[in-house]
N, C-alpha and C. Protein backbone atom coordinates (compact mmCIF):
# COMPACT_ATOMS: atom_id res chain seq x y z
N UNK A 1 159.34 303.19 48.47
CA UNK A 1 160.30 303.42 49.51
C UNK A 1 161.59 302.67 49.16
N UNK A 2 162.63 303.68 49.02
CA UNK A 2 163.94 302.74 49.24
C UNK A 2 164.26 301.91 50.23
N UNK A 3 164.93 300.94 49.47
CA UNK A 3 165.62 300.11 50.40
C UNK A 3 167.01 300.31 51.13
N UNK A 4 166.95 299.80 52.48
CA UNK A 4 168.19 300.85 53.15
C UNK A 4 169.51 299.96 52.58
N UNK A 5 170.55 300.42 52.10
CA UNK A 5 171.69 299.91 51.64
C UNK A 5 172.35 298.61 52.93
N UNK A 6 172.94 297.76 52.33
CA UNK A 6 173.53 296.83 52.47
C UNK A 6 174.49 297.29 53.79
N UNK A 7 174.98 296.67 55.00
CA UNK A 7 176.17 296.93 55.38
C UNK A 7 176.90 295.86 54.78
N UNK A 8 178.29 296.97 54.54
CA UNK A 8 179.91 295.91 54.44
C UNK A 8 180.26 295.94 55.31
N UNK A 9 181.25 295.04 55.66
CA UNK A 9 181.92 293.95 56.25
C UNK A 9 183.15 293.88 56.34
N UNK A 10 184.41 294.40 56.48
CA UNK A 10 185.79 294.46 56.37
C UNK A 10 186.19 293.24 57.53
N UNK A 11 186.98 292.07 57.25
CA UNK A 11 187.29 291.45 58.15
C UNK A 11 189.15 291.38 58.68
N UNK A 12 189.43 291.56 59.64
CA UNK A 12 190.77 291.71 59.70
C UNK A 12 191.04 290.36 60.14
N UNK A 13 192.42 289.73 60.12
CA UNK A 13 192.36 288.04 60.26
C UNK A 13 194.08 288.55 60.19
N UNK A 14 194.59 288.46 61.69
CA UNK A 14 196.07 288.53 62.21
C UNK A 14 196.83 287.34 61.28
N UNK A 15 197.77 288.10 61.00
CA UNK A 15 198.93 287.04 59.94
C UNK A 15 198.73 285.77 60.37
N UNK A 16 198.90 285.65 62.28
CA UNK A 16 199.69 284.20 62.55
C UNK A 16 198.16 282.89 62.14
N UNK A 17 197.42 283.59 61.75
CA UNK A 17 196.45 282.58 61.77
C UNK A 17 195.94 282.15 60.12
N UNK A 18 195.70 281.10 59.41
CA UNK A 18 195.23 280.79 58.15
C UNK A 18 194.10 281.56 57.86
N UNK A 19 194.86 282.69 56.87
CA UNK A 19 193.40 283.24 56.32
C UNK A 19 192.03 282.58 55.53
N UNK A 20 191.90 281.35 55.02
CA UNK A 20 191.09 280.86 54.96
C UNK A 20 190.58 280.38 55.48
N UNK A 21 190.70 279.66 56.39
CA UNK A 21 189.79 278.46 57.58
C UNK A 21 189.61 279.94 58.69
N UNK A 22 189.97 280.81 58.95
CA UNK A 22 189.31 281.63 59.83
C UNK A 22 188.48 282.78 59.17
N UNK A 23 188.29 282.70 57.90
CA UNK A 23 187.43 283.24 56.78
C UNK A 23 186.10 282.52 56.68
N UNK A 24 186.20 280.82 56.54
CA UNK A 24 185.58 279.81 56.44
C UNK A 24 184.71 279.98 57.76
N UNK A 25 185.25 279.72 58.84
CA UNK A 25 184.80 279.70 60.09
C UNK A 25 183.50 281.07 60.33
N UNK A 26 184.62 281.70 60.28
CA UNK A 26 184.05 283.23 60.58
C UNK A 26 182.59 283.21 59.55
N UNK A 27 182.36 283.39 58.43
CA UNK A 27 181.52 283.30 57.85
C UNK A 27 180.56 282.10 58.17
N UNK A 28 180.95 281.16 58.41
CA UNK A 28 179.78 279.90 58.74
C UNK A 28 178.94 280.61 60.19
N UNK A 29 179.87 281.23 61.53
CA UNK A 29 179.48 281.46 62.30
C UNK A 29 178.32 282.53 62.11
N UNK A 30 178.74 283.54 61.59
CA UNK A 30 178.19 284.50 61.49
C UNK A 30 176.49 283.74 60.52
N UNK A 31 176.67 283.06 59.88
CA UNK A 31 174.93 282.91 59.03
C UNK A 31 174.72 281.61 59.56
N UNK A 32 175.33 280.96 60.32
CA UNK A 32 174.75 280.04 61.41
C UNK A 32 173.76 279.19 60.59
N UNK A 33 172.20 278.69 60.94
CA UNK A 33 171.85 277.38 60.22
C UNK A 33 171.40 278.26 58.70
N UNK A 34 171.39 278.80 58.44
CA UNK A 34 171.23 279.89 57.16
C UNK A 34 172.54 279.97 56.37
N UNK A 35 172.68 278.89 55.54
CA UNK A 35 173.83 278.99 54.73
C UNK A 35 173.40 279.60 53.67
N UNK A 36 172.24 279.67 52.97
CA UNK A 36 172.05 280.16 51.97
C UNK A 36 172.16 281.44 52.06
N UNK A 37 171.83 282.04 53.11
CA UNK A 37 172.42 283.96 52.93
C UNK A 37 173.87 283.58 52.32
N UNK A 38 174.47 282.66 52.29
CA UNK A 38 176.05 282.62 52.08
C UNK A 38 176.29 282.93 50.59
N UNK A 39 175.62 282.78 49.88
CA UNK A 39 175.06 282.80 48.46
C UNK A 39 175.30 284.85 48.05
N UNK A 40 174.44 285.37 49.20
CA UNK A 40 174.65 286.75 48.87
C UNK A 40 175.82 287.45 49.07
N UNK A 41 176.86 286.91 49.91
CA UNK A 41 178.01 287.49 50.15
C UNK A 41 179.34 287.50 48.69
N UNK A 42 179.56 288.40 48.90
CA UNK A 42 181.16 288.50 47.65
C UNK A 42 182.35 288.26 48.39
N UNK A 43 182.95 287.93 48.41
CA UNK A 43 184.56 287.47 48.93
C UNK A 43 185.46 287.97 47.47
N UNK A 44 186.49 289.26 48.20
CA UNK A 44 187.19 289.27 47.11
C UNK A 44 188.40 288.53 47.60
N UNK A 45 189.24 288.03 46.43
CA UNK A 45 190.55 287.20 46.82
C UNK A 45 191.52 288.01 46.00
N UNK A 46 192.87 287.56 46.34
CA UNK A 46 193.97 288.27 45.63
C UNK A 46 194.10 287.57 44.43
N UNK A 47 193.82 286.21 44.18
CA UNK A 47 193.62 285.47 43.20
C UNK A 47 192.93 284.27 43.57
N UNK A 48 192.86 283.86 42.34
CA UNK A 48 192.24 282.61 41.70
C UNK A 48 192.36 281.42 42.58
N UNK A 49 194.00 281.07 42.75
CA UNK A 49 194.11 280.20 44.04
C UNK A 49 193.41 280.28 45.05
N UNK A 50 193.58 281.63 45.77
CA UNK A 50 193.16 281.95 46.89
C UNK A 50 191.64 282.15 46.89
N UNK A 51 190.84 281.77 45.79
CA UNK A 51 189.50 281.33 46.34
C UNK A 51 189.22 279.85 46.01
N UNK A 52 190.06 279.14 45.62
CA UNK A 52 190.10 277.86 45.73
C UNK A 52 190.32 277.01 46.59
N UNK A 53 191.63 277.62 47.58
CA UNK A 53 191.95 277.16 48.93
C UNK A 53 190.81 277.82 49.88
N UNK A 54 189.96 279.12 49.61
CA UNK A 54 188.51 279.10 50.17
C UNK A 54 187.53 278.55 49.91
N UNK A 55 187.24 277.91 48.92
CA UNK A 55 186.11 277.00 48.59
C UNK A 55 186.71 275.47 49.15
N UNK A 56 188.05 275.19 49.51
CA UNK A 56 188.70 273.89 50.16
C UNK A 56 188.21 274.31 51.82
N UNK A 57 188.92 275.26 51.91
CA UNK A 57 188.14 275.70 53.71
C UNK A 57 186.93 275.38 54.01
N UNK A 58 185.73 275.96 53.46
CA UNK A 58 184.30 275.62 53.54
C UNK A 58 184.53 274.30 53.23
N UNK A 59 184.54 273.33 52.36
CA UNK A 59 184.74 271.89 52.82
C UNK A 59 184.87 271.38 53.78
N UNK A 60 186.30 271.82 54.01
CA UNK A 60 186.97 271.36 55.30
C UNK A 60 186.15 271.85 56.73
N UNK A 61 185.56 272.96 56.42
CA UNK A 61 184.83 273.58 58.16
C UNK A 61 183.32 272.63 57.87
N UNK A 62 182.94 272.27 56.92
CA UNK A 62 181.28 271.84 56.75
C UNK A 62 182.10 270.23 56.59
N UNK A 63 183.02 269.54 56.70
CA UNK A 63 182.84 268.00 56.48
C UNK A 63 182.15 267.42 55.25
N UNK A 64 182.39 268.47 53.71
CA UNK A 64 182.21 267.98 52.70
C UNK A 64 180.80 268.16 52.79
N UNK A 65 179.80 268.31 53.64
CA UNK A 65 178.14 269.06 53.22
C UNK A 65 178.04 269.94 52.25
N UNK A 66 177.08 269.98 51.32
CA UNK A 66 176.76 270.21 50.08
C UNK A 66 176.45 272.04 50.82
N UNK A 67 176.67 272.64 50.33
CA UNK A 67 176.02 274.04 50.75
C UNK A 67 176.30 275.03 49.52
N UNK A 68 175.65 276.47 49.76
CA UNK A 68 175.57 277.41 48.74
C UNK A 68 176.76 277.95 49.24
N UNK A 69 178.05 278.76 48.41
CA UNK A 69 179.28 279.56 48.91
C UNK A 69 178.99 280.74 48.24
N UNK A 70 179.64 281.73 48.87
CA UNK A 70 179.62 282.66 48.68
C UNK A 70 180.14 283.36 46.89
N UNK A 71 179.84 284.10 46.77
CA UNK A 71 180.81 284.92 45.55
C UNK A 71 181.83 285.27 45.97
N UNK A 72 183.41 284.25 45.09
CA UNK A 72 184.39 284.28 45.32
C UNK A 72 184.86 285.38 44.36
N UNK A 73 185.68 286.46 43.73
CA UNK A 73 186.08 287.58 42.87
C UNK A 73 187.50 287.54 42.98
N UNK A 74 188.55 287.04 42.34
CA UNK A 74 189.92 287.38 42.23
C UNK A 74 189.97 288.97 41.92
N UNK A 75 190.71 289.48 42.46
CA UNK A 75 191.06 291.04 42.19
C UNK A 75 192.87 291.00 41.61
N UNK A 76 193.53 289.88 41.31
CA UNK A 76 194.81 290.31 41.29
C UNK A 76 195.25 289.76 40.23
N UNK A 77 194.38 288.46 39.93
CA UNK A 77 194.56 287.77 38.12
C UNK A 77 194.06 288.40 37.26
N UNK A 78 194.41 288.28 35.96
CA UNK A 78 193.69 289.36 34.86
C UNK A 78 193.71 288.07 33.38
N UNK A 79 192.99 288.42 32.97
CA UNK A 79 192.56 287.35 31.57
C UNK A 79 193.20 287.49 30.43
N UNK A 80 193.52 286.44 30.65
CA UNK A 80 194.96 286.55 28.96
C UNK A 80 194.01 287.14 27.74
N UNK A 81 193.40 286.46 27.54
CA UNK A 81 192.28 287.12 26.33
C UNK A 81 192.37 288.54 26.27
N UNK A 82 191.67 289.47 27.35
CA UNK A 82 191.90 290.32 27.59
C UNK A 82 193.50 291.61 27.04
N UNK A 83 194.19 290.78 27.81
CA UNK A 83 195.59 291.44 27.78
C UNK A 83 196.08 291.00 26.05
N UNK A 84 195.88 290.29 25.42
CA UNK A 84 196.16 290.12 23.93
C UNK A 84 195.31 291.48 23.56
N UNK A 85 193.72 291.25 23.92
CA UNK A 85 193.49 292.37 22.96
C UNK A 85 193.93 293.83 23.00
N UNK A 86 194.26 294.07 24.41
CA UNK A 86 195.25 295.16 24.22
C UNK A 86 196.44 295.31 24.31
N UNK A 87 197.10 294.50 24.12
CA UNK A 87 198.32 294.46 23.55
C UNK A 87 198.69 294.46 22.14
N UNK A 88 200.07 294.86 21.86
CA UNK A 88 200.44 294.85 20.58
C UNK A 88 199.90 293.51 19.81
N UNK A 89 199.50 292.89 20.27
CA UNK A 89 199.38 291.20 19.68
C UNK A 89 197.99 291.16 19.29
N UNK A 90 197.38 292.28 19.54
CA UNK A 90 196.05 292.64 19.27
C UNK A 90 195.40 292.04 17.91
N UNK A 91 193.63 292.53 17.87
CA UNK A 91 193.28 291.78 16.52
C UNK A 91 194.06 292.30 15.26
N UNK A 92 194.32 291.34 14.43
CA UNK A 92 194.48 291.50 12.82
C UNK A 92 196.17 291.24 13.39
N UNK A 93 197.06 290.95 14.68
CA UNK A 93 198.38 290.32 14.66
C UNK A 93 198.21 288.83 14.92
N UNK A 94 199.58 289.01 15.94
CA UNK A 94 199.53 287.39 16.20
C UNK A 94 198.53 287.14 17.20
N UNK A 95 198.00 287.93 18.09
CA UNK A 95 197.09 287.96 18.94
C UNK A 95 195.08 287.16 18.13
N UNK A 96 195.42 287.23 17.17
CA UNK A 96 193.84 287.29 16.42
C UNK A 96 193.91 285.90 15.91
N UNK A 97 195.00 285.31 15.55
CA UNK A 97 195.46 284.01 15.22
C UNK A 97 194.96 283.02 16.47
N UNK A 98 196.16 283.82 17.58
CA UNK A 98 196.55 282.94 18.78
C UNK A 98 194.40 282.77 19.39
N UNK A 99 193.83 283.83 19.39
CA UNK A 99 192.70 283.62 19.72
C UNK A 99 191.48 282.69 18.63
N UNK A 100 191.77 282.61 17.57
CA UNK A 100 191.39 281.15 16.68
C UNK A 100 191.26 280.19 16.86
N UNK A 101 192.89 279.44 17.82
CA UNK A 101 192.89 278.04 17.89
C UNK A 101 191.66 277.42 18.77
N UNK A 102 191.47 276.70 18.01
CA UNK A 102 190.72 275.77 19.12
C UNK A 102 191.23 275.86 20.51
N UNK A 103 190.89 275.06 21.18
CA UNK A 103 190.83 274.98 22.75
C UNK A 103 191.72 273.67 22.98
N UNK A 104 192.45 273.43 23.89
CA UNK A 104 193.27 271.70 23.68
C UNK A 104 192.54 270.97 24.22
């Protein structure tokens, strides 16, 4: 027997209010003493920051308690690595070099 699909979740969160701490909130409320369901959820962000200042929220709403967070996903940063290899700078240019160096 299949299993019945997942519901999603679309959350709307009015400009005048911090989209993270009412992200933070909202989600703590909703899985209540069950943080670990928090573990199964995806959070997409517009970037990288913006799941950093959400992983600062959950801090800030839990008082630094150790807990499981959700899957944070930037949708709006993209990976330099990436963009070399398809770019003109690609392997066998300067791109194949620049991906050589060590790490600083």
């Amino acid at each position: 027997m299949a299993k019945p699909a997942k519901k999603s979740t679309v959350l709307n969160i009015p400009a005048e209010f911090g989209f993270v701490d009412v992200m933070a909130k909202e989600l703590l409320r909703r899985h209540g003493a069950n943080t670990r369901s928090l573990s199964e959820i995806t959070v997409l962000t517009t970037t990288r920051r913006a799941a950093r200042a959400l992983q600062k929220a959950f801090l800030r709403e839990t008082a630094g308690r150790p807990m499981m967070l959700p899957r944070m996903r930037p949708i709006g940063d993209v990976e330099e690595d990436e963009l070399l290899l398809e770019s003109d700078m690609g392997i066998g240019g300067v791109g194949e070099k620049l991906l050589a160096l060590p790490p600083a």
